[in-house]
N, C-alpha and C. Protein backbone atom coordinates (compact mmCIF):
# COMPACT_ATOMS: atom_id res chain seq x y z
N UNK A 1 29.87 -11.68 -12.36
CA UNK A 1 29.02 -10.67 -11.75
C UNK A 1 29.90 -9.76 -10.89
N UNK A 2 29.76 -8.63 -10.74
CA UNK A 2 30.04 -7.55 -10.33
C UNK A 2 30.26 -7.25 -8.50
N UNK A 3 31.20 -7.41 -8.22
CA UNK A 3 30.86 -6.98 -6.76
C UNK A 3 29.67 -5.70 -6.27
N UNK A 4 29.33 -5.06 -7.35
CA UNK A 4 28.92 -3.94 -6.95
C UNK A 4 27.26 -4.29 -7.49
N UNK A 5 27.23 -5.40 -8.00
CA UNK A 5 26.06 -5.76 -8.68
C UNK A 5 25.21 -6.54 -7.38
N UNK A 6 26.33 -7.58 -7.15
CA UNK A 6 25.72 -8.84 -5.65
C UNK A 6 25.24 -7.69 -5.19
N UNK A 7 26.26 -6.23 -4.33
CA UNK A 7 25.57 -5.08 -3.17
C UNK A 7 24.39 -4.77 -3.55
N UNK A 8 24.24 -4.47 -4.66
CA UNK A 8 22.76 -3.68 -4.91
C UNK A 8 21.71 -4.92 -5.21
N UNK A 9 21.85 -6.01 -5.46
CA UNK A 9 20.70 -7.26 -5.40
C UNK A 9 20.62 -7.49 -4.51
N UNK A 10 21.45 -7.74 -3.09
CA UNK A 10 21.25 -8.10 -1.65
C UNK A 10 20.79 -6.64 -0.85
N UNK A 11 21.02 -5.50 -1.32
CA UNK A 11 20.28 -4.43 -0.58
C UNK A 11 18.89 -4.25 -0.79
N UNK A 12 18.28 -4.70 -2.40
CA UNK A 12 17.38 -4.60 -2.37
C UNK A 12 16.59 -5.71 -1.95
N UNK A 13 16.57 -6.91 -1.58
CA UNK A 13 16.20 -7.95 -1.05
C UNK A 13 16.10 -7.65 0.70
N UNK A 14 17.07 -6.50 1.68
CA UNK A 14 17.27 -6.59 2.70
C UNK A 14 16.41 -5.42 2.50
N UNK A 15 16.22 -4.59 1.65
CA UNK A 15 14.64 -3.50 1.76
C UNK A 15 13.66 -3.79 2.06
N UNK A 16 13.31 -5.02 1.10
CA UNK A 16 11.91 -5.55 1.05
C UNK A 16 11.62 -6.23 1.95
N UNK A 17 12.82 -6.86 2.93
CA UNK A 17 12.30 -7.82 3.91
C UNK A 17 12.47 -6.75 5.06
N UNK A 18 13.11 -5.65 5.08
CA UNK A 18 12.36 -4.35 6.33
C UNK A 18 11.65 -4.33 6.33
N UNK A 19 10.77 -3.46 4.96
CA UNK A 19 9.91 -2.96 5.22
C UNK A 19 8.82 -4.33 5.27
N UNK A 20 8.68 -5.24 5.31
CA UNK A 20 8.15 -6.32 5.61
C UNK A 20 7.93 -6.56 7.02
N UNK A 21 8.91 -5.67 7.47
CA UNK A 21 8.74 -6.32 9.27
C UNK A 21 8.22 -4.93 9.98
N UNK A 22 8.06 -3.99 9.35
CA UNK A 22 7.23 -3.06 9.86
C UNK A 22 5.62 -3.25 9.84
N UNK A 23 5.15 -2.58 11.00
CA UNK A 23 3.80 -2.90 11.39
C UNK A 23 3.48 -2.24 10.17
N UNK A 24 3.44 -1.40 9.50
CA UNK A 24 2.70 -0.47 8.33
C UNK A 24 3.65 -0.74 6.94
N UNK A 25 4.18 -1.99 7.16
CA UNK A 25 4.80 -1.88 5.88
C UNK A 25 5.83 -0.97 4.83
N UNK A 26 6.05 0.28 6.04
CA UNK A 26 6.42 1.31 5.61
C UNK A 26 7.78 2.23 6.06
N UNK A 27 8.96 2.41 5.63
CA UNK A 27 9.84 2.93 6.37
C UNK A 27 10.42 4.03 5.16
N UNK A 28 11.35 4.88 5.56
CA UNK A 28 11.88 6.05 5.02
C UNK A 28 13.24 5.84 4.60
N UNK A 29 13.41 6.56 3.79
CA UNK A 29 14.90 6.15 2.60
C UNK A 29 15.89 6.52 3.98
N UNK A 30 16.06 7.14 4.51
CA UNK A 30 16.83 7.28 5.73
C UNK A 30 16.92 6.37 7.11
N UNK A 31 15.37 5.84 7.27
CA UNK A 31 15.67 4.35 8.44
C UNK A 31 16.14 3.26 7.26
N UNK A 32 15.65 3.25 6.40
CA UNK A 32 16.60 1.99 5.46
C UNK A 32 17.92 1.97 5.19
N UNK A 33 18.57 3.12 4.94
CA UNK A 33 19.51 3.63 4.89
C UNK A 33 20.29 3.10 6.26
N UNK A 34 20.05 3.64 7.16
CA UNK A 34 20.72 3.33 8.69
C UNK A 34 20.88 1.77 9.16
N UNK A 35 19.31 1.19 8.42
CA UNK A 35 19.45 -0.39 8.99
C UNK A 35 20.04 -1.23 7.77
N UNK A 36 20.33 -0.72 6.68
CA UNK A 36 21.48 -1.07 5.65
C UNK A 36 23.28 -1.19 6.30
N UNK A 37 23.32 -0.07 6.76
CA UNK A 37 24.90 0.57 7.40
C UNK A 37 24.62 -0.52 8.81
N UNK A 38 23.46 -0.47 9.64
CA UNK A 38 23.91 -1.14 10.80
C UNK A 38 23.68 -2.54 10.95
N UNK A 39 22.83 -3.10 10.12
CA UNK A 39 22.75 -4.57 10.18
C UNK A 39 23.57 -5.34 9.47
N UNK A 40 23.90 -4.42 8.23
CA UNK A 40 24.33 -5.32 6.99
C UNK A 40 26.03 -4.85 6.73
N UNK A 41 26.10 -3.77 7.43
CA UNK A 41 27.23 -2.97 6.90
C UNK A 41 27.58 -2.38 5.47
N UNK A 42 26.47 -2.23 4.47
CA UNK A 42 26.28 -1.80 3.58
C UNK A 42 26.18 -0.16 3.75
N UNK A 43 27.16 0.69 3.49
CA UNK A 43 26.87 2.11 4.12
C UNK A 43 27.61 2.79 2.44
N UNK A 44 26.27 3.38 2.60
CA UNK A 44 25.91 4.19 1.03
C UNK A 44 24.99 5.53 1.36
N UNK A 45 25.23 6.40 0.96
CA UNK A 45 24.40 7.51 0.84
C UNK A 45 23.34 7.46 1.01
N UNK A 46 22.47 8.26 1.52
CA UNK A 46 20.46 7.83 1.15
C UNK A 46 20.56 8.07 -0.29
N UNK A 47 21.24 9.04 -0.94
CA UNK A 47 20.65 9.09 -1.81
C UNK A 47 20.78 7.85 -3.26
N UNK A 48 21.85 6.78 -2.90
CA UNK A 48 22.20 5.84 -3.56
C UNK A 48 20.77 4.93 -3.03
N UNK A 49 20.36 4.72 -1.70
CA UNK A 49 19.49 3.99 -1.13
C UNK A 49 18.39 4.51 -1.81
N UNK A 50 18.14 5.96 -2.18
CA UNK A 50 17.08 6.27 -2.88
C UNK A 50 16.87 5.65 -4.73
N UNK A 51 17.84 5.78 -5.08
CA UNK A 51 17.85 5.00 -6.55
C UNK A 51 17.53 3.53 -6.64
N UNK A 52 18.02 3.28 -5.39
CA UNK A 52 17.41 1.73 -5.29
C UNK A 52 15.80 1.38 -5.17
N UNK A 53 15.20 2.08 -4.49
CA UNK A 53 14.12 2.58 -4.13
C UNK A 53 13.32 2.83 -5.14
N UNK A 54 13.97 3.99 -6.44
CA UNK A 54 13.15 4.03 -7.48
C UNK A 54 13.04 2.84 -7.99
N UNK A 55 13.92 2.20 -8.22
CA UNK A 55 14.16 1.07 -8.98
C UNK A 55 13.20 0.01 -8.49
N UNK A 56 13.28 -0.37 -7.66
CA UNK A 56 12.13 -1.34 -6.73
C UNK A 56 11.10 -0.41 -7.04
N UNK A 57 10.34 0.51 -7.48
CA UNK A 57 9.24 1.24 -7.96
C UNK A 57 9.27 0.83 -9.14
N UNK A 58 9.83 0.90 -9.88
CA UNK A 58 9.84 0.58 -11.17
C UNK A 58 9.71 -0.88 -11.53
N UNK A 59 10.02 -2.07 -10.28
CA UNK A 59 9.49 -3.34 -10.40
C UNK A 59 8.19 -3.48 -9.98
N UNK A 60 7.91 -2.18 -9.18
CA UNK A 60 6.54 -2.39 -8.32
C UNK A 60 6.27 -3.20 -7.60
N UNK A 61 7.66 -3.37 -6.84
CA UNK A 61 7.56 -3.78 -5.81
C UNK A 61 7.70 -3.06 -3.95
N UNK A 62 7.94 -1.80 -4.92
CA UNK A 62 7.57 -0.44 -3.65
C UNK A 62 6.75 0.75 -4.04
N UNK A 63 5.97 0.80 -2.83
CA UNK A 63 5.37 2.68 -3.85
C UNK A 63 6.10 3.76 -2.88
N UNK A 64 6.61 4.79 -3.64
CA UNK A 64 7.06 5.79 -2.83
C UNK A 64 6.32 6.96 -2.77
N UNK A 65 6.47 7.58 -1.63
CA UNK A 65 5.78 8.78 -1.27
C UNK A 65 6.90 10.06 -0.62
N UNK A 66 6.60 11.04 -1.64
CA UNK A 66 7.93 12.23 -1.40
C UNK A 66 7.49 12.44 0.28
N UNK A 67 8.26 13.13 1.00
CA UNK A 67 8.03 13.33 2.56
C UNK A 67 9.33 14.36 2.77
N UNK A 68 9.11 15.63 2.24
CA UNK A 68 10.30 16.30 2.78
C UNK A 68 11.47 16.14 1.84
N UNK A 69 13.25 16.04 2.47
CA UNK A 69 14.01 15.53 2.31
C UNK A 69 14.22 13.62 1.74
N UNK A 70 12.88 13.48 2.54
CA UNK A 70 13.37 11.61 2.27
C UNK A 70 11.90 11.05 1.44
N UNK A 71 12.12 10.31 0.96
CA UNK A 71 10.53 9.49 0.45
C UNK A 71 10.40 7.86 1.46
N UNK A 72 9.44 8.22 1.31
CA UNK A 72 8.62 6.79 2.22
C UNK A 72 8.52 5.51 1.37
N UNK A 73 8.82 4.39 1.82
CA UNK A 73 8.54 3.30 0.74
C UNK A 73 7.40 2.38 1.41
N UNK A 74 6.64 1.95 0.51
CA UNK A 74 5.61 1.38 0.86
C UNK A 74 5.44 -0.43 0.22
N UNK A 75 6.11 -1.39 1.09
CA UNK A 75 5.91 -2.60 0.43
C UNK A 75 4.37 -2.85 -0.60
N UNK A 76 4.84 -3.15 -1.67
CA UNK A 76 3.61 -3.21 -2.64
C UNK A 76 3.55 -5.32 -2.82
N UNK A 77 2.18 -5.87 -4.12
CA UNK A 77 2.27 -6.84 -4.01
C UNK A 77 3.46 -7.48 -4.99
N UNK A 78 4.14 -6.95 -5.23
CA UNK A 78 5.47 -7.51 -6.26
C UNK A 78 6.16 -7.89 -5.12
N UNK A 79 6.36 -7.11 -4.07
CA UNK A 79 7.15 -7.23 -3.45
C UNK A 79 7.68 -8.25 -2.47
N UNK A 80 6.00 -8.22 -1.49
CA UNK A 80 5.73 -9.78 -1.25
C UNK A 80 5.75 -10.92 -1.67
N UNK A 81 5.40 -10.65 -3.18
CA UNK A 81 5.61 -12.23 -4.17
C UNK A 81 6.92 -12.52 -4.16
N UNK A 82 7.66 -11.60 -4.18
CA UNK A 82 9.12 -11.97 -4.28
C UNK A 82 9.81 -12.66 -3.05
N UNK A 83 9.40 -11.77 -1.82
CA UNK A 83 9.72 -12.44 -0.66
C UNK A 83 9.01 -14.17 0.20
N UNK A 84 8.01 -14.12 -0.52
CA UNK A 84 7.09 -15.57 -0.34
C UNK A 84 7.75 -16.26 -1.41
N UNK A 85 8.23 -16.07 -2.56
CA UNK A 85 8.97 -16.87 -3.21
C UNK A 85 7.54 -17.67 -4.81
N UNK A 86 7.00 -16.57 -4.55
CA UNK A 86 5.47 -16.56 -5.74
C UNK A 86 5.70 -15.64 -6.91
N UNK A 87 6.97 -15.02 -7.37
CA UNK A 87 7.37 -14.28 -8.34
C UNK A 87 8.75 -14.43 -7.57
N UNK A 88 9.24 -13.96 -9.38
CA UNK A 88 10.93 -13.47 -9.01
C UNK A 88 11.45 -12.40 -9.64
N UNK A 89 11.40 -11.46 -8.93
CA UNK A 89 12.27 -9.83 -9.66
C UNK A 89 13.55 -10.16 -9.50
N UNK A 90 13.90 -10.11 -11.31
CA UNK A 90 15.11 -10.04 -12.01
C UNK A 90 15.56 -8.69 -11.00
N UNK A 91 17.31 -8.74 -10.66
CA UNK A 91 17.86 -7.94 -10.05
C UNK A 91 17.78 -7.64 -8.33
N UNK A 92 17.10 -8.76 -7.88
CA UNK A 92 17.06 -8.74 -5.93
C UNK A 92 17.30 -10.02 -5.98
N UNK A 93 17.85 -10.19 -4.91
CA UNK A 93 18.35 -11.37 -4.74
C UNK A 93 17.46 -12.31 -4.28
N UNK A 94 17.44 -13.69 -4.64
CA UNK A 94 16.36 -14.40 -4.66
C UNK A 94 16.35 -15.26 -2.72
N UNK A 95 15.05 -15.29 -2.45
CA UNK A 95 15.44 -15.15 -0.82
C UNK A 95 15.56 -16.93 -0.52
N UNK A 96 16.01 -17.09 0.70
CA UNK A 96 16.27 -18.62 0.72
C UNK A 96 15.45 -19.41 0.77
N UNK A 97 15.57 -20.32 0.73
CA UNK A 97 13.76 -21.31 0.75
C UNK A 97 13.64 -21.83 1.90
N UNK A 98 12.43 -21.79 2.89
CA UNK A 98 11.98 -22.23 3.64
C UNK A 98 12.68 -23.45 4.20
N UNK A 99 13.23 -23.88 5.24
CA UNK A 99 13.39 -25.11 5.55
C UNK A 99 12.01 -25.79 6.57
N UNK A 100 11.79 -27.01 5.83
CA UNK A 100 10.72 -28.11 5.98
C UNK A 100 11.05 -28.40 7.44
């Protein structure tokens, strides 16, 4: 596997569990972007953060909404299944399991 493959399965796994911790479920290709570069040290373009974005749309596990310059992502129910560990989207990284 690809070094560049792990980045983009662990970015999109560290999307879904943002926008998870937002009260509205909802953050912008640009605060994801920033808390990519500052939590994770993953620092990529928005607009690379945006392809990711489609892509997690295309699992439906985000809905996006154009807003200007940036689109809004909106945790959908793929998304949650993935992070509760009740589905598994091929291509995010699979999240750790609960310790008992």
């Amino acid at each position: 596997m690809s070094l560049e493959r792990i980045i983009r399965e662990e970015a999109r796994l560290i999307i879904l569990r943002a926008l998870a911790e937002e009260p509205n479920e909802s953050a912008t290709s640009s605060a994801l972007r920033e808390h990519l570069a500052d939590m994770f040290m993953i620092v990529r373009e928005r607009e690379w953060v945006e392809r990711e974005l489609f892509w997690l749309k295309e699992m439906e596990a985000v809905r996006l909404t154009p807003a200007g310059t940036v689109v809004i992502a909106t945790l959908q129910p793929a998304g949650t299944e993935h992070l509760s560990h009740r589905r598994f989207l091929s291509g995010v990284k699979r999240t750790s399991q609960p310790v008992c």
